[in-house]
N, C-alpha and C. Protein backbone atom coordinates (compact mmCIF):
# COMPACT_ATOMS: atom_id res chain seq x y z
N UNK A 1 30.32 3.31 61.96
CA UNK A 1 29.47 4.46 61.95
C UNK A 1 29.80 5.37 60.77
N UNK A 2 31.24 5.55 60.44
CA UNK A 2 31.81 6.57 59.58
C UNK A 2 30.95 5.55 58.05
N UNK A 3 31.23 4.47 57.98
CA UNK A 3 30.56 3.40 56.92
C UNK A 3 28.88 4.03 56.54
N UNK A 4 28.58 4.18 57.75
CA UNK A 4 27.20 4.09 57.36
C UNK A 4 26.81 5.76 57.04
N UNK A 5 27.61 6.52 58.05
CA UNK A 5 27.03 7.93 57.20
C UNK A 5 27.59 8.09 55.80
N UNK A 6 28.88 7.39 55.51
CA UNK A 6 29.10 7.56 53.82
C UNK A 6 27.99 7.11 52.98
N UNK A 7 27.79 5.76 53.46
CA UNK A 7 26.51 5.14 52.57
C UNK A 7 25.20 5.54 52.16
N UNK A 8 24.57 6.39 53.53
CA UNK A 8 23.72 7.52 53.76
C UNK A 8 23.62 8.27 52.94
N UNK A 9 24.80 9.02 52.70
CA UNK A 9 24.92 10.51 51.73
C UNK A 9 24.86 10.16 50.40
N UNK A 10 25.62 8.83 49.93
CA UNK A 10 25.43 8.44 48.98
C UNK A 10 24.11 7.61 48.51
N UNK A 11 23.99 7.41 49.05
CA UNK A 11 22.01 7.20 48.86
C UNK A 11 21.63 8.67 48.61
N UNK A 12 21.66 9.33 49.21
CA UNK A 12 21.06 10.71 49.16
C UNK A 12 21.36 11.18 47.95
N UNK A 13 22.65 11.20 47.21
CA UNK A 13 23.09 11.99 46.34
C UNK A 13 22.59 11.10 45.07
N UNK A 14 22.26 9.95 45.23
CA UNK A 14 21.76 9.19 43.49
C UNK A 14 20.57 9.27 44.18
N UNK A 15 19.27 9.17 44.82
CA UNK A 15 18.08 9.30 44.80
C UNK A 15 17.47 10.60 44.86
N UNK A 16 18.00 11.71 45.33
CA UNK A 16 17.82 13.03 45.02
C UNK A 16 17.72 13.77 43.34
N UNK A 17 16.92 14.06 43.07
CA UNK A 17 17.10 14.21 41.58
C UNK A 17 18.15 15.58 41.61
N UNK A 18 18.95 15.40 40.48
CA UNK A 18 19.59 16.55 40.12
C UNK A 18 19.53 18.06 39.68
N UNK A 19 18.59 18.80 41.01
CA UNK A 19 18.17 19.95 41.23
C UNK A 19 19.41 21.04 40.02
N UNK A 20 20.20 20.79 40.88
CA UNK A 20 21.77 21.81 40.64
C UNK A 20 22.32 21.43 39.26
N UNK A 21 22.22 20.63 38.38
CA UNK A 21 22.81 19.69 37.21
C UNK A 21 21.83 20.08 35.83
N UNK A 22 20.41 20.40 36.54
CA UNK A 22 19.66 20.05 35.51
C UNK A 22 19.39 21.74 35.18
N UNK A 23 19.13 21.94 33.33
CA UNK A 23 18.63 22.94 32.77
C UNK A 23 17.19 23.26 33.04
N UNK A 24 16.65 24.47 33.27
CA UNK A 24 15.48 24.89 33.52
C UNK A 24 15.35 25.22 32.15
N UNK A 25 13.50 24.70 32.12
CA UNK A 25 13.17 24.45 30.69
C UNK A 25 12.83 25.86 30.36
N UNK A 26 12.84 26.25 29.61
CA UNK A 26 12.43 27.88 28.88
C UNK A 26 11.04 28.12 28.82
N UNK A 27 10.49 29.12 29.66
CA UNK A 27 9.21 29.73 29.05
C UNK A 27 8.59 29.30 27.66
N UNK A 28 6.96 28.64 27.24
CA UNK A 28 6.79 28.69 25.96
C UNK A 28 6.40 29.77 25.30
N UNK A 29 6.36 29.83 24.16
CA UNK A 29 6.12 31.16 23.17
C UNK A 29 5.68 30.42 21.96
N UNK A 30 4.21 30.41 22.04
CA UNK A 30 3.74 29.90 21.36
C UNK A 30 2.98 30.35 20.22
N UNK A 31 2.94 29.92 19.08
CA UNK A 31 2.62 30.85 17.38
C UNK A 31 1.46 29.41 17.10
N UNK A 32 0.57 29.80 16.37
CA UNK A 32 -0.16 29.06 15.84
C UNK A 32 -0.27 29.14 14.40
N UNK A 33 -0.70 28.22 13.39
CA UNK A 33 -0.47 28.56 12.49
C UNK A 33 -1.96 27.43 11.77
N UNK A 34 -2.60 27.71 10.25
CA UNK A 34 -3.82 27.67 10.17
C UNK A 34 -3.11 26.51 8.61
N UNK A 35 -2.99 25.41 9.02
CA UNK A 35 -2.53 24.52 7.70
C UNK A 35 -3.38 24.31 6.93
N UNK A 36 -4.58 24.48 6.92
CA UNK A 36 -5.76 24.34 5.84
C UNK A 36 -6.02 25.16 5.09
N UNK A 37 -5.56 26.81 5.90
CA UNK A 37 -5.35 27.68 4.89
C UNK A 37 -4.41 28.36 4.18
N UNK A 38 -3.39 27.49 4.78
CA UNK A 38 -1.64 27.15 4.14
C UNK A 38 -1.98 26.60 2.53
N UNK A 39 -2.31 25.17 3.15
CA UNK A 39 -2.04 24.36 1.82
C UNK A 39 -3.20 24.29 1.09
N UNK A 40 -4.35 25.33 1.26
CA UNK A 40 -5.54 25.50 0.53
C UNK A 40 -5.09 26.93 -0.45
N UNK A 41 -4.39 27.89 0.22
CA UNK A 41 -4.30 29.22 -0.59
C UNK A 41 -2.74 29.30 -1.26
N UNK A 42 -1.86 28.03 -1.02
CA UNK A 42 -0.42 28.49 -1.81
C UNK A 42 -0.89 28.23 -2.80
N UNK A 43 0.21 29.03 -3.94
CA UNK A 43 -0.14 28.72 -5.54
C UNK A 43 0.16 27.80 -6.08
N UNK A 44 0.89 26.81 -5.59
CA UNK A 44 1.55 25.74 -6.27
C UNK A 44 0.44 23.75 -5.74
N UNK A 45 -0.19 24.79 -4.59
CA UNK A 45 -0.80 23.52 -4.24
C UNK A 45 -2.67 24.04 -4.87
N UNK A 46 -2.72 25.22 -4.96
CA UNK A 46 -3.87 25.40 -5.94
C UNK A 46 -4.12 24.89 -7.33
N UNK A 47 -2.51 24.55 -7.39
CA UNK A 47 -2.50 24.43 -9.10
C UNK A 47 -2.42 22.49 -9.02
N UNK A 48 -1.99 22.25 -8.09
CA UNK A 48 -1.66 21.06 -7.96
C UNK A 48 -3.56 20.44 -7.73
N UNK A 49 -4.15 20.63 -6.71
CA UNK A 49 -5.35 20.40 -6.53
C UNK A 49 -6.56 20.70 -8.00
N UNK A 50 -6.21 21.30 -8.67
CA UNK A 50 -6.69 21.34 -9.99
C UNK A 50 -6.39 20.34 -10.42
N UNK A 51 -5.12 19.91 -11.09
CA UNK A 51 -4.65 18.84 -11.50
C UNK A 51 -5.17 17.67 -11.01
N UNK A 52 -4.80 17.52 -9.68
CA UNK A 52 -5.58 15.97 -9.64
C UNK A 52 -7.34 16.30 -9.96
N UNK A 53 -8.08 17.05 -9.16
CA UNK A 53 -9.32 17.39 -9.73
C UNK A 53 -9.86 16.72 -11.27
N UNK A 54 -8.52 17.38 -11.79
CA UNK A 54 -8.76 16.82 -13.97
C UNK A 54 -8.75 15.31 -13.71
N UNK A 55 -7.54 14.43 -12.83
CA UNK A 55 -7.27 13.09 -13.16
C UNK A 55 -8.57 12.51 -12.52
N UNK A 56 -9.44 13.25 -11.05
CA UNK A 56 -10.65 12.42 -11.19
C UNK A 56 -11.79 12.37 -12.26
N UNK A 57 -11.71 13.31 -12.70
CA UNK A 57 -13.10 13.70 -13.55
C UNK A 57 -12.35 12.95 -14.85
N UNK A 58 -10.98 12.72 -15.33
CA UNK A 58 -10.90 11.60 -16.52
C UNK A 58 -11.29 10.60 -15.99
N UNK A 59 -10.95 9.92 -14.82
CA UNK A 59 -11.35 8.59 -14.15
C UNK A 59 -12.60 8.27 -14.45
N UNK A 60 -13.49 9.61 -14.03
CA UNK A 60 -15.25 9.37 -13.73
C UNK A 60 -15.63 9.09 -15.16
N UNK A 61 -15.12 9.82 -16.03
CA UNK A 61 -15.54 9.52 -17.41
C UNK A 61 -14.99 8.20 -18.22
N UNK A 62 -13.72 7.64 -18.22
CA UNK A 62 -13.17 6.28 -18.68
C UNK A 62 -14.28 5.58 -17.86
N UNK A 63 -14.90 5.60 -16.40
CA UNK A 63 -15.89 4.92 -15.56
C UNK A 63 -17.05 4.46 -16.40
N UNK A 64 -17.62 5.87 -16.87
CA UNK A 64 -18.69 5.94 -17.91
C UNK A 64 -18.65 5.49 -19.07
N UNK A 65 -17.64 5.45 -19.58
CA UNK A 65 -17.28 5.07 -21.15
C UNK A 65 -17.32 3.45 -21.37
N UNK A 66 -16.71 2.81 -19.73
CA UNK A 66 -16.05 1.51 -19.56
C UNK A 66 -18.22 0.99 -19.21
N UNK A 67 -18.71 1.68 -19.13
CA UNK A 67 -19.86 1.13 -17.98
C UNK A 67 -20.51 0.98 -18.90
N UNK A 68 -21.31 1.62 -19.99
CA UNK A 68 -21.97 1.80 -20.94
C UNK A 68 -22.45 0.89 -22.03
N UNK A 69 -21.15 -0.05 -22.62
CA UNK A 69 -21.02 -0.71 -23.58
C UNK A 69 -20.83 -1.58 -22.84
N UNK A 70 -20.72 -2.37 -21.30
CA UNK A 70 -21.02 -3.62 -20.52
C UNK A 70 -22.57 -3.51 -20.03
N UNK A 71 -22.82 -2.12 -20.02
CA UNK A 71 -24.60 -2.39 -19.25
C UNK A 71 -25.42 -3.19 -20.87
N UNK A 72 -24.47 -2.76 -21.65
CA UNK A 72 -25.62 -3.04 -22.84
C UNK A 72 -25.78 -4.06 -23.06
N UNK A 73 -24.23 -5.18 -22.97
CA UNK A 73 -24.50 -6.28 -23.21
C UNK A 73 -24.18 -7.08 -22.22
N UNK A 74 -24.34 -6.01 -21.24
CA UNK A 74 -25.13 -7.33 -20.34
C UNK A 74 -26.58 -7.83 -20.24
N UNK A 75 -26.97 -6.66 -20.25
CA UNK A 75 -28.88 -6.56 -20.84
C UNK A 75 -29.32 -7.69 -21.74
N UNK A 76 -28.32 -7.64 -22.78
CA UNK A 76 -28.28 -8.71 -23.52
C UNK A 76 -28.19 -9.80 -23.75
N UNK A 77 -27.33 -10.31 -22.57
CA UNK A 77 -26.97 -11.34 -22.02
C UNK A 77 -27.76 -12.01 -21.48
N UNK A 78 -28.64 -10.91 -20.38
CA UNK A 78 -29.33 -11.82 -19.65
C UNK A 78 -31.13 -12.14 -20.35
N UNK A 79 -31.11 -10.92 -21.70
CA UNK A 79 -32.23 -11.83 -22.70
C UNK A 79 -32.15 -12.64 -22.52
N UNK A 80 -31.08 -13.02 -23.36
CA UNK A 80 -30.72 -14.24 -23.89
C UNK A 80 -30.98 -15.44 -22.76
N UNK A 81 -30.37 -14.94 -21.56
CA UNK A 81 -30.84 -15.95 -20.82
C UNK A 81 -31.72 -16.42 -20.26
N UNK A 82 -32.74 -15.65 -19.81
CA UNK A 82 -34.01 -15.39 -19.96
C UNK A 82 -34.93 -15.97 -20.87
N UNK A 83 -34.65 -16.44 -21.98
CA UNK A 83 -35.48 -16.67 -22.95
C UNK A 83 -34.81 -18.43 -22.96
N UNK A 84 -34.22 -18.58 -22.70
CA UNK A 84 -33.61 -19.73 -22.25
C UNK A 84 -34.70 -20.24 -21.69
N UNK A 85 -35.25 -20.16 -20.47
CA UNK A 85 -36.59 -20.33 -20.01
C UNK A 85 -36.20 -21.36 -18.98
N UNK A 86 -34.61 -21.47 -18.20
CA UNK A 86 -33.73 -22.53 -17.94
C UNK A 86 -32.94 -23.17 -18.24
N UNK A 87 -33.33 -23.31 -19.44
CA UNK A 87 -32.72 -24.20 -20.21
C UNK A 87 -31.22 -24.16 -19.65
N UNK A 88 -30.05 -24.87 -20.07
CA UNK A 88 -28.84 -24.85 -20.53
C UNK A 88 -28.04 -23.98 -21.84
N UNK A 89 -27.76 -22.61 -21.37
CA UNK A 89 -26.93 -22.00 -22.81
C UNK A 89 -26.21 -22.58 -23.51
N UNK A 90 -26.05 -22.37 -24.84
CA UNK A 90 -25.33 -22.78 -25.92
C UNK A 90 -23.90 -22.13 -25.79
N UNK A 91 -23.15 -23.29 -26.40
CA UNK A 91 -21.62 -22.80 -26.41
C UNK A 91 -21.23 -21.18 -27.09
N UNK A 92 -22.02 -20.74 -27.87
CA UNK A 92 -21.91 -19.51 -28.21
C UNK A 92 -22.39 -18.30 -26.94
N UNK A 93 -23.59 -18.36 -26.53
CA UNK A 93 -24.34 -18.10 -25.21
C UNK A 93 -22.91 -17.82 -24.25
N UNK A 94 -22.50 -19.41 -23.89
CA UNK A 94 -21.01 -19.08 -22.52
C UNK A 94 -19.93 -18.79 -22.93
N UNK A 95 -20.05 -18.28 -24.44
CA UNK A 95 -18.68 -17.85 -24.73
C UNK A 95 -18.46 -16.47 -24.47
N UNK A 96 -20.10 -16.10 -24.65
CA UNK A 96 -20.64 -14.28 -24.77
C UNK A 96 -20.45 -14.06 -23.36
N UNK A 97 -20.50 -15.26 -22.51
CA UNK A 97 -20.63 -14.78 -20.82
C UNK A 97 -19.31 -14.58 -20.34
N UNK A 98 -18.44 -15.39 -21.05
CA UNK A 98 -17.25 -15.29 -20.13
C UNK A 98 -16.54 -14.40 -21.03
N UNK A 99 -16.49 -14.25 -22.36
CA UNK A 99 -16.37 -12.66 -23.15
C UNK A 99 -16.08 -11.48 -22.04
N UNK A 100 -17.52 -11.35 -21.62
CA UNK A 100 -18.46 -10.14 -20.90
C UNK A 100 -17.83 -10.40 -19.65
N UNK A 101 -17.47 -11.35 -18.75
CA UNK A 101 -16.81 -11.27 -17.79
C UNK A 101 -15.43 -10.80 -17.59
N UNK A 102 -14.70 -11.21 -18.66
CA UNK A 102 -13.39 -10.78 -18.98
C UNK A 102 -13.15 -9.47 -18.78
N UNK A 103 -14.09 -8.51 -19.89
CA UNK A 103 -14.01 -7.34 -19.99
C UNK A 103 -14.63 -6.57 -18.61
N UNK A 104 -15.61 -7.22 -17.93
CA UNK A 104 -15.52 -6.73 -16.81
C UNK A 104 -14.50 -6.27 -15.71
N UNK A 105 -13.77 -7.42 -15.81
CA UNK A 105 -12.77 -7.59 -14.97
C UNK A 105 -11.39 -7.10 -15.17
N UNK A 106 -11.70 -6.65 -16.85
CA UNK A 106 -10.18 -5.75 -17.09
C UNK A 106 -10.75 -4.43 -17.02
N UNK A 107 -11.74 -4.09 -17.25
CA UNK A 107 -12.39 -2.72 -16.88
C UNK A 107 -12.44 -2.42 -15.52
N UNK A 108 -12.25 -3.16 -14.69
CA UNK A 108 -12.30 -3.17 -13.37
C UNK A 108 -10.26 -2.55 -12.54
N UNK A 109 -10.03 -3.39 -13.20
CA UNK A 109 -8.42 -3.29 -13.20
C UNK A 109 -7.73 -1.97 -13.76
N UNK A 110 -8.22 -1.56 -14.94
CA UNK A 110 -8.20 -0.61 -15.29
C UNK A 110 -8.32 0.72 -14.45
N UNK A 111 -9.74 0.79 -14.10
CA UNK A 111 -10.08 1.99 -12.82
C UNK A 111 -8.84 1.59 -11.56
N UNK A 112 -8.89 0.71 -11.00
CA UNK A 112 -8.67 0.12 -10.05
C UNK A 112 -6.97 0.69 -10.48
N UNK A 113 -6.18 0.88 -11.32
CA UNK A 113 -5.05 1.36 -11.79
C UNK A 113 -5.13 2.56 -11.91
N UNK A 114 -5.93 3.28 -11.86
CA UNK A 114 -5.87 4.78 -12.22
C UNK A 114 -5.94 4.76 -10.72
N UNK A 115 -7.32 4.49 -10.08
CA UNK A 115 -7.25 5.17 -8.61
C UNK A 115 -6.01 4.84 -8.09
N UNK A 116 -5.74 4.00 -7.71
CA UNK A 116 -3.94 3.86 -7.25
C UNK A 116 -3.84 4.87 -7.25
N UNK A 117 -3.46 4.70 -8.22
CA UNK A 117 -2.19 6.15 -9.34
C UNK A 117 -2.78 7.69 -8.87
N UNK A 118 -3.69 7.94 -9.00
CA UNK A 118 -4.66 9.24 -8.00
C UNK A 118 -3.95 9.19 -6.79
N UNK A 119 -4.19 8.16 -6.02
CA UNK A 119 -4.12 8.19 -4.71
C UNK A 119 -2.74 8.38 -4.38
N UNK A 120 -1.39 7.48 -5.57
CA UNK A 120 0.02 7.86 -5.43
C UNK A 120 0.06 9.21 -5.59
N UNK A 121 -0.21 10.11 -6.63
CA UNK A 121 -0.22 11.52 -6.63
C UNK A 121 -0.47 12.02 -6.03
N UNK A 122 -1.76 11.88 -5.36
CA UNK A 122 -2.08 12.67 -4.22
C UNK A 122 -0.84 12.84 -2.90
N UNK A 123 -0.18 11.79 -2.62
CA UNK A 123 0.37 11.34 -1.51
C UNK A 123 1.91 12.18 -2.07
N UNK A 124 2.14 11.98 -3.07
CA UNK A 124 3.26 12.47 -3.90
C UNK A 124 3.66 13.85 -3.48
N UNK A 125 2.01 14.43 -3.69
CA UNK A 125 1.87 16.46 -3.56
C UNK A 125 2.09 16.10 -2.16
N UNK A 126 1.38 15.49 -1.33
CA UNK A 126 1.48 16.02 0.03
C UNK A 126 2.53 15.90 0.99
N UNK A 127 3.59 14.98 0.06
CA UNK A 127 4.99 14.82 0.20
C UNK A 127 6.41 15.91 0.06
N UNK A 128 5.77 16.74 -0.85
CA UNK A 128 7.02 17.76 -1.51
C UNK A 128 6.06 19.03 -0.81
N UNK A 129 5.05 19.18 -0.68
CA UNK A 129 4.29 20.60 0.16
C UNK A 129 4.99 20.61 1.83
N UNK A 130 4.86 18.94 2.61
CA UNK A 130 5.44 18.46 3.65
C UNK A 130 6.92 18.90 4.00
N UNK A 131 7.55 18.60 2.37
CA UNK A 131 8.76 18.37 3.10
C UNK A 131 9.63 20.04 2.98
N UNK A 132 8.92 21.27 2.02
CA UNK A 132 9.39 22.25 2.35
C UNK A 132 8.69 22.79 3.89
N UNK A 133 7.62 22.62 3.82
CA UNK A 133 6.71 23.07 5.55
C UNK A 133 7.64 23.03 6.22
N UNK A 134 8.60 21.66 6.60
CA UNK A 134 9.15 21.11 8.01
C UNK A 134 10.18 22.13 7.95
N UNK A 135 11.39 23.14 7.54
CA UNK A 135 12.51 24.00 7.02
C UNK A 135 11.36 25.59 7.81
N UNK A 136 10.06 25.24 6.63
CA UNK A 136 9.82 26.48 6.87
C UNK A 136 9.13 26.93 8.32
N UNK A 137 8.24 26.16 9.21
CA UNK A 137 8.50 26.44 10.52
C UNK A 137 9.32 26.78 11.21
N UNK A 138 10.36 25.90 11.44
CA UNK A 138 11.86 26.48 11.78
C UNK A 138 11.93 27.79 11.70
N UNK A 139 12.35 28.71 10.49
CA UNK A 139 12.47 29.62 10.05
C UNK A 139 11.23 30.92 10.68
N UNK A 140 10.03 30.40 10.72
CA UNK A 140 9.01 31.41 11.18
C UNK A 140 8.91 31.25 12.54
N UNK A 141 9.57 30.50 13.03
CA UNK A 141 9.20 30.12 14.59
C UNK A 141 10.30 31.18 15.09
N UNK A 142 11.62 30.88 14.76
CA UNK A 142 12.93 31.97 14.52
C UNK A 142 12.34 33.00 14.71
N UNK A 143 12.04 33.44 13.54
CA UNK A 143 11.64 34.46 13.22
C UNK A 143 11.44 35.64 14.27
N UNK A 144 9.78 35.04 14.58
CA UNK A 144 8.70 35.39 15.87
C UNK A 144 9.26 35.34 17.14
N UNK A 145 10.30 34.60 17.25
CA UNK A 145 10.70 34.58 18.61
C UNK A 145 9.77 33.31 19.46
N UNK A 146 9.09 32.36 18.20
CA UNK A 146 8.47 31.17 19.23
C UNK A 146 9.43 30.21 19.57
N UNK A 147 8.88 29.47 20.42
CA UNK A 147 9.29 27.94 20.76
C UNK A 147 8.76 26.59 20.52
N UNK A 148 7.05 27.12 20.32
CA UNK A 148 6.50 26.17 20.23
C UNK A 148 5.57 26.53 19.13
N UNK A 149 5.17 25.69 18.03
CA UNK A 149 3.86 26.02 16.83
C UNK A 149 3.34 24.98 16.70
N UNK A 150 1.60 25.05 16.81
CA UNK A 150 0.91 24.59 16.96
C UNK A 150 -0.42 25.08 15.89
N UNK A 151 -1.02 23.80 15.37
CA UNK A 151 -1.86 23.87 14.46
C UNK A 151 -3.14 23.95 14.95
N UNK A 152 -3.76 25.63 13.89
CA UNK A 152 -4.56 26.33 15.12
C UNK A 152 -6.08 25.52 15.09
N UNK A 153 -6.39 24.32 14.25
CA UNK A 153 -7.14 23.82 14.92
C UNK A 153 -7.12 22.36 16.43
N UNK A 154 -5.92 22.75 16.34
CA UNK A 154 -5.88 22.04 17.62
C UNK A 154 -5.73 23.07 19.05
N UNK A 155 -5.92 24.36 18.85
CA UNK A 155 -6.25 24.92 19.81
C UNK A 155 -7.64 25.66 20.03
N UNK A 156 -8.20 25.64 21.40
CA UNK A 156 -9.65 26.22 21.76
C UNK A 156 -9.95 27.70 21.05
N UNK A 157 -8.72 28.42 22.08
CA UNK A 157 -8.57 29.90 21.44
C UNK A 157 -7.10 30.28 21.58
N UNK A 158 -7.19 31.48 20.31
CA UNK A 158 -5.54 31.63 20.14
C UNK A 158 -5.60 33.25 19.73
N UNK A 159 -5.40 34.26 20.11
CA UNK A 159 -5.01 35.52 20.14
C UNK A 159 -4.69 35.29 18.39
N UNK A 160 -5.11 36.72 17.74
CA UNK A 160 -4.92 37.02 16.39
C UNK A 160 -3.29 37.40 16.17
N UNK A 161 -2.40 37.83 17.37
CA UNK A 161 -0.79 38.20 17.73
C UNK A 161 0.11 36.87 17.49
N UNK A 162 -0.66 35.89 17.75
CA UNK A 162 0.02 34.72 17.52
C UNK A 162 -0.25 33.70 16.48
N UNK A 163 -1.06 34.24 15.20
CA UNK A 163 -1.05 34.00 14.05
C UNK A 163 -0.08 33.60 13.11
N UNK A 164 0.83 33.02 12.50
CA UNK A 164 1.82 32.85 12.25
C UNK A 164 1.58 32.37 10.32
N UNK A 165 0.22 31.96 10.21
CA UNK A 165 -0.24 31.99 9.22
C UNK A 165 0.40 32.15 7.75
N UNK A 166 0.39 33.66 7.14
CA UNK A 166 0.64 34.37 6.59
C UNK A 166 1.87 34.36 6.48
N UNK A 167 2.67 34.01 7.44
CA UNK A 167 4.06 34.41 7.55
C UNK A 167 4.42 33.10 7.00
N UNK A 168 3.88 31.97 6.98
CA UNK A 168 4.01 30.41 6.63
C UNK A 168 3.92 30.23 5.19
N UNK A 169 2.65 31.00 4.91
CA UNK A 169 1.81 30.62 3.60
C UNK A 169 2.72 31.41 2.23
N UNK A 170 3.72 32.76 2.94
CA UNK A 170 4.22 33.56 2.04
C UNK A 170 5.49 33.00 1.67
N UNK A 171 6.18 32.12 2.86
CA UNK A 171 7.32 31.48 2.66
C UNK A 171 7.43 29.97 1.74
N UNK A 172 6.18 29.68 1.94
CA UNK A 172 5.74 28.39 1.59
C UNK A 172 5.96 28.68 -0.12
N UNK A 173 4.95 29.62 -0.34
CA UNK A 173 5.05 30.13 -2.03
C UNK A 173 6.41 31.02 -2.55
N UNK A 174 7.14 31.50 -1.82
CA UNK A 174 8.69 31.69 -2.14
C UNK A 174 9.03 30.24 -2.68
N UNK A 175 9.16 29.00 -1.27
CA UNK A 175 9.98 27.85 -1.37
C UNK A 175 9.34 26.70 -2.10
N UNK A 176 8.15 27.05 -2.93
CA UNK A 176 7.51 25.71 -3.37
C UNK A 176 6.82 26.65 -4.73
N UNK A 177 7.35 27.41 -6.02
CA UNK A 177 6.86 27.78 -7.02
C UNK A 177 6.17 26.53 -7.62
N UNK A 178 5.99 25.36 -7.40
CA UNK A 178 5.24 24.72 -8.34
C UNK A 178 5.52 23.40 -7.97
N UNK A 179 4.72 22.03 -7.90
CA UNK A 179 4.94 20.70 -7.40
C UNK A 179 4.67 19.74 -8.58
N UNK A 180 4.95 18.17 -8.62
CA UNK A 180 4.58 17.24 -9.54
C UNK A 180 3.66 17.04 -9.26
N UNK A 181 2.84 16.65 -10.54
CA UNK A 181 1.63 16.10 -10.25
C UNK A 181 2.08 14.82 -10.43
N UNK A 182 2.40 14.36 -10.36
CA UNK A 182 2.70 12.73 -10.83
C UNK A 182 3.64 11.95 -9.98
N UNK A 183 3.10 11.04 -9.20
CA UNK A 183 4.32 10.31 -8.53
C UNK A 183 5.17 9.75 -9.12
N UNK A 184 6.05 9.58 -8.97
CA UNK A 184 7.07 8.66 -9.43
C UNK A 184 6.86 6.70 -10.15
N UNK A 185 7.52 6.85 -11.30
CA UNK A 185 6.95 4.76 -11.18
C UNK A 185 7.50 4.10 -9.84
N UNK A 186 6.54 3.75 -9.57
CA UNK A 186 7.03 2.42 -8.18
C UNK A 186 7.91 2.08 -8.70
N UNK A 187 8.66 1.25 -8.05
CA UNK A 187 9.88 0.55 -7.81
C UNK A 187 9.55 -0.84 -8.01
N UNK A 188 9.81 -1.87 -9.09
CA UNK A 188 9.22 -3.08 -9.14
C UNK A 188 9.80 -3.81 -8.20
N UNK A 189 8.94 -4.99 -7.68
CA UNK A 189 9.42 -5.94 -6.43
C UNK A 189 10.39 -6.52 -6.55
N UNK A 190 11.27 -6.54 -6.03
CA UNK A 190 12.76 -7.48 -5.84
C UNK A 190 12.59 -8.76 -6.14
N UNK A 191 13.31 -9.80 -7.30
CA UNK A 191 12.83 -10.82 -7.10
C UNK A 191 13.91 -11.64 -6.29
N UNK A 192 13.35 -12.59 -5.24
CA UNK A 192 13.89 -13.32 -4.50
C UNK A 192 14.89 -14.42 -4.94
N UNK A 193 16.06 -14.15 -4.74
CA UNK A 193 17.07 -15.02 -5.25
C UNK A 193 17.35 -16.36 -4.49
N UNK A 194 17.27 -17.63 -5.25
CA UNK A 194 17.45 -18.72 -4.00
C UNK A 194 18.44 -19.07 -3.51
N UNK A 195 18.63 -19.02 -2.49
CA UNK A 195 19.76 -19.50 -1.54
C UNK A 195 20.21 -21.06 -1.30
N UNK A 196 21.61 -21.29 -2.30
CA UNK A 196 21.94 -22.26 -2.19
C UNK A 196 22.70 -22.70 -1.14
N UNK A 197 22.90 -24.06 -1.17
CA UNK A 197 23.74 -24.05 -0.14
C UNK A 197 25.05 -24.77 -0.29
């Protein structure tokens, strides 16, 4: 009997959750904060968003420059072929074609290398804007006396008291006077060494 009420209690005491053991979680205190008009109004990401801005509009134009002198002779090309009337082109004819294909295809590579490279920059800025943000929450959450910050378009409605905004956007431009525009060169691929045996 003494067996079984020990066993009893001890059932009781591991299936009972640990009322008496466990920390009561803290009231939230919650700050919202407006990241679009964070990383739209700091000065360093205004200046940064210019910048890439310039690298699309060179893109759009090398686009134009690259497009221009292939529309022409391609036009040309396909006279030529055209007047063919079927026929079979002349070795000069498929030399002009695969010429014109070439340059297609390095004109292609070309863009196709810049956008990358856009798209690394881009990712670059939103990397060094990121990685002071994560410090500076901390710090404004402190601050305010929050616990919890939350990005105010992920909330319905949020009291103008719990704005945290401003207080983000001012610290942000203290801790971030100015960013790269330029990512870094990749890292070329490792080449695979063979494993002897």
């Amino acid at each position: 009997m003494k067996n079984i009420a020990l066993a009893a209690a001890f059932a009781a005491a591991i299936l009972t959750p640990g009322v008496a053991s466990a920390q009561a979680i803290p009231g939230a205190i919650v700050a919202v904060v407006d990241l679009e008009k964070v990383t739209g109004q700091c000065t360093a990401c205004k200046t940064a968003t210019a910048a890439l801005q310039g690298q699309v509009n060179a893109l759009k134009s090398r686009e134009q420059a690259l497009a221009a002198p292939l529309k022409t002779e391609g036009e040309s090309i396909q006279a030529a072929v055209n007047a063919l009337q079927g026929k079979e082109p002349d070795a000069a004819l498929q030399a002009r074609v695969k010429a014109f294909q070439t340059k297609q295809q390095q004109g292609a590579q070309e863009l196709q290398r810049q956008q990358t490279q856009i798209q690394r920059n881009q990712a670059y800025i939103s990397q060094q804007i990121q990685a002071k943000l994560n410090p500076i929450y901390s710090q404004v959450m402190q601050r305010r006396g929050a616990n919890v910050l939350v990005e105010v378009g992920n909330t319905l409605a949020a009291g103008a008291a719990l704005d945290v905004t401003n207080d983000v956007l001012t610290a942000l431009n203290a801790a971030l006077p100015s960013v790269s525009t330029t990512a870094p060169a990749q890292a070329a691929p490792a080449q695979q060494q063979p494993q002897g045996r």
